[in-house]
C-alpha atoms as a PDB file:
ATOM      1  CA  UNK A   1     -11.706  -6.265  -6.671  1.00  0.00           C
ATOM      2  CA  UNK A   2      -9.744  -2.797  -8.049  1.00  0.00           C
ATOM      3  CA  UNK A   3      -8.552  -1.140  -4.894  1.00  0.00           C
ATOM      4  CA  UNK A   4      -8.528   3.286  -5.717  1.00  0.00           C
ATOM      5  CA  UNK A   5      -7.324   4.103  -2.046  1.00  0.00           C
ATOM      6  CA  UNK A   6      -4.892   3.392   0.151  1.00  0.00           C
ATOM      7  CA  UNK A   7      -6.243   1.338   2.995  1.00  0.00           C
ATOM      8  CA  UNK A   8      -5.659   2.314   7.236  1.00  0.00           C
ATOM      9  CA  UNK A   9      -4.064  -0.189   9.534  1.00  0.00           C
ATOM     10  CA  UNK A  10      -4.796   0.773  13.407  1.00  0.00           C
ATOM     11  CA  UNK A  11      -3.185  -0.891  16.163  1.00  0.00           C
ATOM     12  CA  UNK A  12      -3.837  -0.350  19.596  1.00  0.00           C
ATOM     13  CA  UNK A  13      -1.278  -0.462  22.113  1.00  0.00           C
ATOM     14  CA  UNK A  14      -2.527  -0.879  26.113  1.00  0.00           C
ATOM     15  CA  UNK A  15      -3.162  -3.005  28.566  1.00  0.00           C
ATOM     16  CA  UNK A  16      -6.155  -4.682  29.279  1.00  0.00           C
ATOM     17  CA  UNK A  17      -8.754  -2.359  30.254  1.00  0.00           C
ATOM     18  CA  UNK A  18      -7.728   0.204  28.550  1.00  0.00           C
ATOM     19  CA  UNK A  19     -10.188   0.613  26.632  1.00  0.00           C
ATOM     20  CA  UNK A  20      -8.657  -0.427  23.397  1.00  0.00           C
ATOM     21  CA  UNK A  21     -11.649  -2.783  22.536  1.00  0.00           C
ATOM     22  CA  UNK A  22     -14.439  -0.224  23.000  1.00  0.00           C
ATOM     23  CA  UNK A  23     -12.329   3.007  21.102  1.00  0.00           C
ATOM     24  CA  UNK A  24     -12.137   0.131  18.597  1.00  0.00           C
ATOM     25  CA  UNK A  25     -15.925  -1.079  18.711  1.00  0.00           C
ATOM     26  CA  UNK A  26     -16.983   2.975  17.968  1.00  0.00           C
ATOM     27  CA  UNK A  27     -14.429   3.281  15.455  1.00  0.00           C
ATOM     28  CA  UNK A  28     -15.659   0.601  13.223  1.00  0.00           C
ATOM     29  CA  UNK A  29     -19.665   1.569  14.053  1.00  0.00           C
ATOM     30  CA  UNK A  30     -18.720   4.984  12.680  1.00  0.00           C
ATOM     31  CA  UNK A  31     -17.899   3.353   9.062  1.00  0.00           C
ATOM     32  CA  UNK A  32     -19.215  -0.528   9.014  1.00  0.00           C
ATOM     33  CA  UNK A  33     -19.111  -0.677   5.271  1.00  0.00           C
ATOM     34  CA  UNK A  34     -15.474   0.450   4.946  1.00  0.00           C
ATOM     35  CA  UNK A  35     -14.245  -0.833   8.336  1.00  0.00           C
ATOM     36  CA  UNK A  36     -13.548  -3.740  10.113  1.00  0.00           C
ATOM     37  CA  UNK A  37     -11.751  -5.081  13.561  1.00  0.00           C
ATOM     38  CA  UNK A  38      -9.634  -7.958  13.637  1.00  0.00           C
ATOM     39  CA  UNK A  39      -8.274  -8.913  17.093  1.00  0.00           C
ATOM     40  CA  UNK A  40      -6.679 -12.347  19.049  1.00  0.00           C
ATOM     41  CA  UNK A  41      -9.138 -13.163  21.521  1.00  0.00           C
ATOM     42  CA  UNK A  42     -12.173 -13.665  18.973  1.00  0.00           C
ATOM     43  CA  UNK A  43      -9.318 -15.605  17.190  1.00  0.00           C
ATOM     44  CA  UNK A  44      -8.468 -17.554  20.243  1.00  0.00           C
ATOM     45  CA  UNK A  45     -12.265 -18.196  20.880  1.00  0.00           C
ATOM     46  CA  UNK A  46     -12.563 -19.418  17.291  1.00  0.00           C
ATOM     47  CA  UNK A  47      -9.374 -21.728  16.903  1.00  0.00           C
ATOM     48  CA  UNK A  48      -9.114 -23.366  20.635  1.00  0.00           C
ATOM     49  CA  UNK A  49     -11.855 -22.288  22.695  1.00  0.00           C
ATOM     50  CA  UNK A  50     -11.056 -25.146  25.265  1.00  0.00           C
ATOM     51  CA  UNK A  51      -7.728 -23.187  26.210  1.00  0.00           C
ATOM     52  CA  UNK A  52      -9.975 -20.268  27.338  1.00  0.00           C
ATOM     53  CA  UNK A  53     -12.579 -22.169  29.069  1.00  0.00           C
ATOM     54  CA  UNK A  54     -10.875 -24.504  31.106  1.00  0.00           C
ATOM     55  CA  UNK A  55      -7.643 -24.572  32.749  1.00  0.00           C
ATOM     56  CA  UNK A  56      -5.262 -25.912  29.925  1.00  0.00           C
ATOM     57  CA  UNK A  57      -2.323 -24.803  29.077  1.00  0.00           C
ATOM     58  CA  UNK A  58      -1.560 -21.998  26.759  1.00  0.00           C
ATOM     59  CA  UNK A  59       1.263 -22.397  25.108  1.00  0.00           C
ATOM     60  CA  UNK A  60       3.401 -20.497  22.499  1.00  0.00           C
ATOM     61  CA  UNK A  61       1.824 -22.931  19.940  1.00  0.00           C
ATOM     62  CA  UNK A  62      -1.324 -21.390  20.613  1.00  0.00           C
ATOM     63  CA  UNK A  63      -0.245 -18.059  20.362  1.00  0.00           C
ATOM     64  CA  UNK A  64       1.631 -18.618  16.623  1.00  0.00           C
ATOM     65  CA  UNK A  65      -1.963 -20.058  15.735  1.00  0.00           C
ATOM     66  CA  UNK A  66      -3.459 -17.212  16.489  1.00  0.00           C
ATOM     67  CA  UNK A  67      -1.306 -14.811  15.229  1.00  0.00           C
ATOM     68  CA  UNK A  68      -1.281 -16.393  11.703  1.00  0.00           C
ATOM     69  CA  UNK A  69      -4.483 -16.156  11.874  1.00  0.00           C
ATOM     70  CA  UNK A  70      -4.850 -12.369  12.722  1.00  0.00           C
ATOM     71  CA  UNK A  71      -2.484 -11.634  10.561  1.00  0.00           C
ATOM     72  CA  UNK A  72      -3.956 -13.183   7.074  1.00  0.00           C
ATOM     73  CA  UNK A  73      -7.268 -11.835   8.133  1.00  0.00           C
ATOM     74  CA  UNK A  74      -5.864  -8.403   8.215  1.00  0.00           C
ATOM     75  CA  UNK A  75      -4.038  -8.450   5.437  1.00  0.00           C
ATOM     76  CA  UNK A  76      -6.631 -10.409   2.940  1.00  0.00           C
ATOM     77  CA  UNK A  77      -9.114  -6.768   4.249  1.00  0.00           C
ATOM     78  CA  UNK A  78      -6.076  -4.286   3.670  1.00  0.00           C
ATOM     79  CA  UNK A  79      -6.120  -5.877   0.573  1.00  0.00           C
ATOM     80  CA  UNK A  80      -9.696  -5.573  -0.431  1.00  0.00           C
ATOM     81  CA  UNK A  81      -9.500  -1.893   0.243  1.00  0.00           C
ATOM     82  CA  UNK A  82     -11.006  -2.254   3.889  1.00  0.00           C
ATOM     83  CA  UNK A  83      -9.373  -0.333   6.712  1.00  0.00           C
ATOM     84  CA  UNK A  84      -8.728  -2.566   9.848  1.00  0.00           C
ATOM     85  CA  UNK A  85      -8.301  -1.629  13.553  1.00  0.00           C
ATOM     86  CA  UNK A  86      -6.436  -4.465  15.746  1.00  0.00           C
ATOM     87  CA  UNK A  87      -7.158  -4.198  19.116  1.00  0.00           C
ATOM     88  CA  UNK A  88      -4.596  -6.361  20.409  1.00  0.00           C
ATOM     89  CA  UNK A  89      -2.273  -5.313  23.648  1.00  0.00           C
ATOM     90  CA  UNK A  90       1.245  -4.678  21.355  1.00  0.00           C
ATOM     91  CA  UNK A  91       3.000  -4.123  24.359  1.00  0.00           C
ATOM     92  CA  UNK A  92       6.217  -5.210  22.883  1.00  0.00           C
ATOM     93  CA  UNK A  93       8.485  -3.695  20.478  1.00  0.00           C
ATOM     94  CA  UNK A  94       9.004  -6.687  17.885  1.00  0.00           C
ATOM     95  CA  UNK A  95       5.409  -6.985  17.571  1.00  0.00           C
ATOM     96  CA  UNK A  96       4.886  -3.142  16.333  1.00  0.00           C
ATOM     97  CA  UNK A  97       7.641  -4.005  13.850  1.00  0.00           C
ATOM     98  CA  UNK A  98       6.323  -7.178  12.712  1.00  0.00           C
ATOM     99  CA  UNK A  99       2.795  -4.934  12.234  1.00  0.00           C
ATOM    100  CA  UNK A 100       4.535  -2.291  10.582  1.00  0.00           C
ATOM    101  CA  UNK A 101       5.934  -4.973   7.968  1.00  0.00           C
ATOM    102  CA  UNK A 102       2.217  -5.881   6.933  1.00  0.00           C
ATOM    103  CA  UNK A 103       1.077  -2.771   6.513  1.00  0.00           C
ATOM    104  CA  UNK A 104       4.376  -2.387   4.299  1.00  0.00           C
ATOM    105  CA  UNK A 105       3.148  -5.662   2.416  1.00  0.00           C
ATOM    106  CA  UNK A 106       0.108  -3.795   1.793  1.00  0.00           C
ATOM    107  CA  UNK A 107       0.689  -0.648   1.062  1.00  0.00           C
ATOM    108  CA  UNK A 108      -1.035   0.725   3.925  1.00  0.00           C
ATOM    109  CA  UNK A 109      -1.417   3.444   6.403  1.00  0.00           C
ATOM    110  CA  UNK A 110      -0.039   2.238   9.502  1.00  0.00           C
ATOM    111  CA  UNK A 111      -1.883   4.115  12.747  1.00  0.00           C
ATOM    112  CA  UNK A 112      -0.908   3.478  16.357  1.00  0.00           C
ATOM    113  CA  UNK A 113      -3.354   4.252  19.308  1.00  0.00           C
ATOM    114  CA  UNK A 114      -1.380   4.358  22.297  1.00  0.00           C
ATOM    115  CA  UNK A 115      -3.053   4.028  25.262  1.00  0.00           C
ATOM    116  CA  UNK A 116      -0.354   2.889  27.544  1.00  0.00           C
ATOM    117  CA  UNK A 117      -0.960   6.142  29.702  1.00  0.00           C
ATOM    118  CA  UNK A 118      -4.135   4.307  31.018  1.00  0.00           C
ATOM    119  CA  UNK A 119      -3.061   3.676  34.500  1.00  0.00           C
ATOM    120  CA  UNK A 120      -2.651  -0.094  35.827  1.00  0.00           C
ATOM    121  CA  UNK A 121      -5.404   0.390  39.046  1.00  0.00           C
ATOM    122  CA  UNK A 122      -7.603   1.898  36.395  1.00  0.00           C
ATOM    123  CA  UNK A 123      -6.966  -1.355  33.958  1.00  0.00           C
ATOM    124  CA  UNK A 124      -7.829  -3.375  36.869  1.00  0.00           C
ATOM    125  CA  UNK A 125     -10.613  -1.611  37.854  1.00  0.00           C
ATOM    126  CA  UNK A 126     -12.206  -1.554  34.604  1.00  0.00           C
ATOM    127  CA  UNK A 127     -11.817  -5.321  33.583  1.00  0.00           C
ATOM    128  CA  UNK A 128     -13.262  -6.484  37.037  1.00  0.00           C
ATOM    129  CA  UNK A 129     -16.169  -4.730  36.125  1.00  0.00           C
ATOM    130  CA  UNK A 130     -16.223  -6.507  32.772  1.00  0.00           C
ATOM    131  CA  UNK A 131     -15.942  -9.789  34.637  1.00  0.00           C
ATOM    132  CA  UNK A 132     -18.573  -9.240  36.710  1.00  0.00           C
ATOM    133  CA  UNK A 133     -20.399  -7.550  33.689  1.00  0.00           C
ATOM    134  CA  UNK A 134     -20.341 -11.473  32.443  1.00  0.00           C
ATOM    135  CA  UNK A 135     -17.274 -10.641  30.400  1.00  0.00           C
ATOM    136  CA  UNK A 136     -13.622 -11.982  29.742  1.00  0.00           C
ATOM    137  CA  UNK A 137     -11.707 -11.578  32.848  1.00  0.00           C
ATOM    138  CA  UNK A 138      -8.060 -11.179  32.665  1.00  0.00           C
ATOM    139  CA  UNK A 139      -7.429 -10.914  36.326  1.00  0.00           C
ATOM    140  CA  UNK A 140      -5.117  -8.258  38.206  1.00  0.00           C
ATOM    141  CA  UNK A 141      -2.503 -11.054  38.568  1.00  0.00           C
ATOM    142  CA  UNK A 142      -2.201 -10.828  34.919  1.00  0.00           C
ATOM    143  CA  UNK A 143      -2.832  -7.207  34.517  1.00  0.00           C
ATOM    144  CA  UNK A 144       0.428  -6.064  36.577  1.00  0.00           C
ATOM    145  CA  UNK A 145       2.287  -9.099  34.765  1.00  0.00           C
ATOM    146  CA  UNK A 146       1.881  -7.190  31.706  1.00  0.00           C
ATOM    147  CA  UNK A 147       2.560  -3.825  33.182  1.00  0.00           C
ATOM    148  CA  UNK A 148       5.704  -4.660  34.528  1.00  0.00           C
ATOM    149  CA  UNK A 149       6.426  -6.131  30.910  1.00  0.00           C
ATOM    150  CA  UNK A 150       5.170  -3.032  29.189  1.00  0.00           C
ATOM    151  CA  UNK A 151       7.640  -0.861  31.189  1.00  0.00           C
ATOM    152  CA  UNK A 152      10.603  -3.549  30.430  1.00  0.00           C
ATOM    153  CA  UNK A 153       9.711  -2.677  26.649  1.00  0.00           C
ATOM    154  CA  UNK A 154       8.120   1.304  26.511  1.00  0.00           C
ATOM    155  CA  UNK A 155      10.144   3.473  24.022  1.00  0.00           C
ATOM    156  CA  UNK A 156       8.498   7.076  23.014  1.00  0.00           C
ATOM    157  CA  UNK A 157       9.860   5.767  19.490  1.00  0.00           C
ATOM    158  CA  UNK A 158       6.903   3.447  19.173  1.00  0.00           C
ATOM    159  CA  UNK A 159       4.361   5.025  20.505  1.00  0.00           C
ATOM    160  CA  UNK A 160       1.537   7.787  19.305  1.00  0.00           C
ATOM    161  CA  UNK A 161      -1.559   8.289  17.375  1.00  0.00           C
ATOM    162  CA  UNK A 162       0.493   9.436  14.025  1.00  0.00           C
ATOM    163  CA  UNK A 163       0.704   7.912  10.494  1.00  0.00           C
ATOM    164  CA  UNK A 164       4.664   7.516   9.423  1.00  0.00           C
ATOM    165  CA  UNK A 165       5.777   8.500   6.396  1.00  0.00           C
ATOM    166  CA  UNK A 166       5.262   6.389   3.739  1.00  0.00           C
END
């Protein structure tokens, strides 16, 4: 397939709750022909969905599985001349660069929706309502786990709805 524009990568950058799922959901609804989502935790339900439904253990094996995954998927669309929002969390630094490489790879816009302002009790708030909505819960637990991480890691640098130069 002959590819006449240059494709947009979006990654989202929050914790969960944020809201990074839904901004993602109307994105995609606003253009379904040109636009797709790509994102982990349909991955994870897809690859080893007795990891999320019982209480194995996740391991980093797991999480390279997925990744892989995510990552060809999102590249074979860049690549095909559809633009791709990954609503994954992207809390930490090395996995914005590794992101910024693909889009490199593929000659496409890179786009980063932070939503790391979101505050934590609001995160919490929102995906206990999800849970009892009959949706994934991630548990508070889990939620201020990954806060504390996301401070650890926040730079201005790599944050920001913009488009870098290419």
């Amino acid at each position: 397939m002959m590819v006449s524009r240059r494709a947009t990568l979006i990654v989202t950058r929050g914790l969960p709750g944020a809201g990074k799922t839904t901004r993602a959901l109307r994105w995609v609804a606003e253009d379904p022909e040109h636009r797709a989502r790509v994102g982990t935790d349909q991955i994870a339900a897809m690859l080893h969905p007795h990891v999320l439904t019982s209480d194995a253990a996740y391991t980093m094996h797991y999480a390279e599985r997925e990744q892989l995954v995510v990552n060809a998927a999102i590249e074979a669309l860049l690549r095909s001349g559809i633009d791709v929002v990954c609503d994954d969390l992207f809390l930490q630094a090395h996995y914005l660069e590794e992101v910024r490489h693909l889009a490199a790879r593929c000659a496409a816009h890179l786009v980063i929706w932070d939503m790391t302002d979101v505050d934590v009790e609001e995160c919490i708030a929102r995906d206990k309502q999800r849970g009892g909505a009959g949706g994934r819960l991630i548990g508070e637990p889990t939620i201020r786990s990954q806060h504390q991480l996301l401070r650890g890691h926040h730079t201005s640098s790599t944050c920001g709805d913009r488009r870098p130069e290419a």
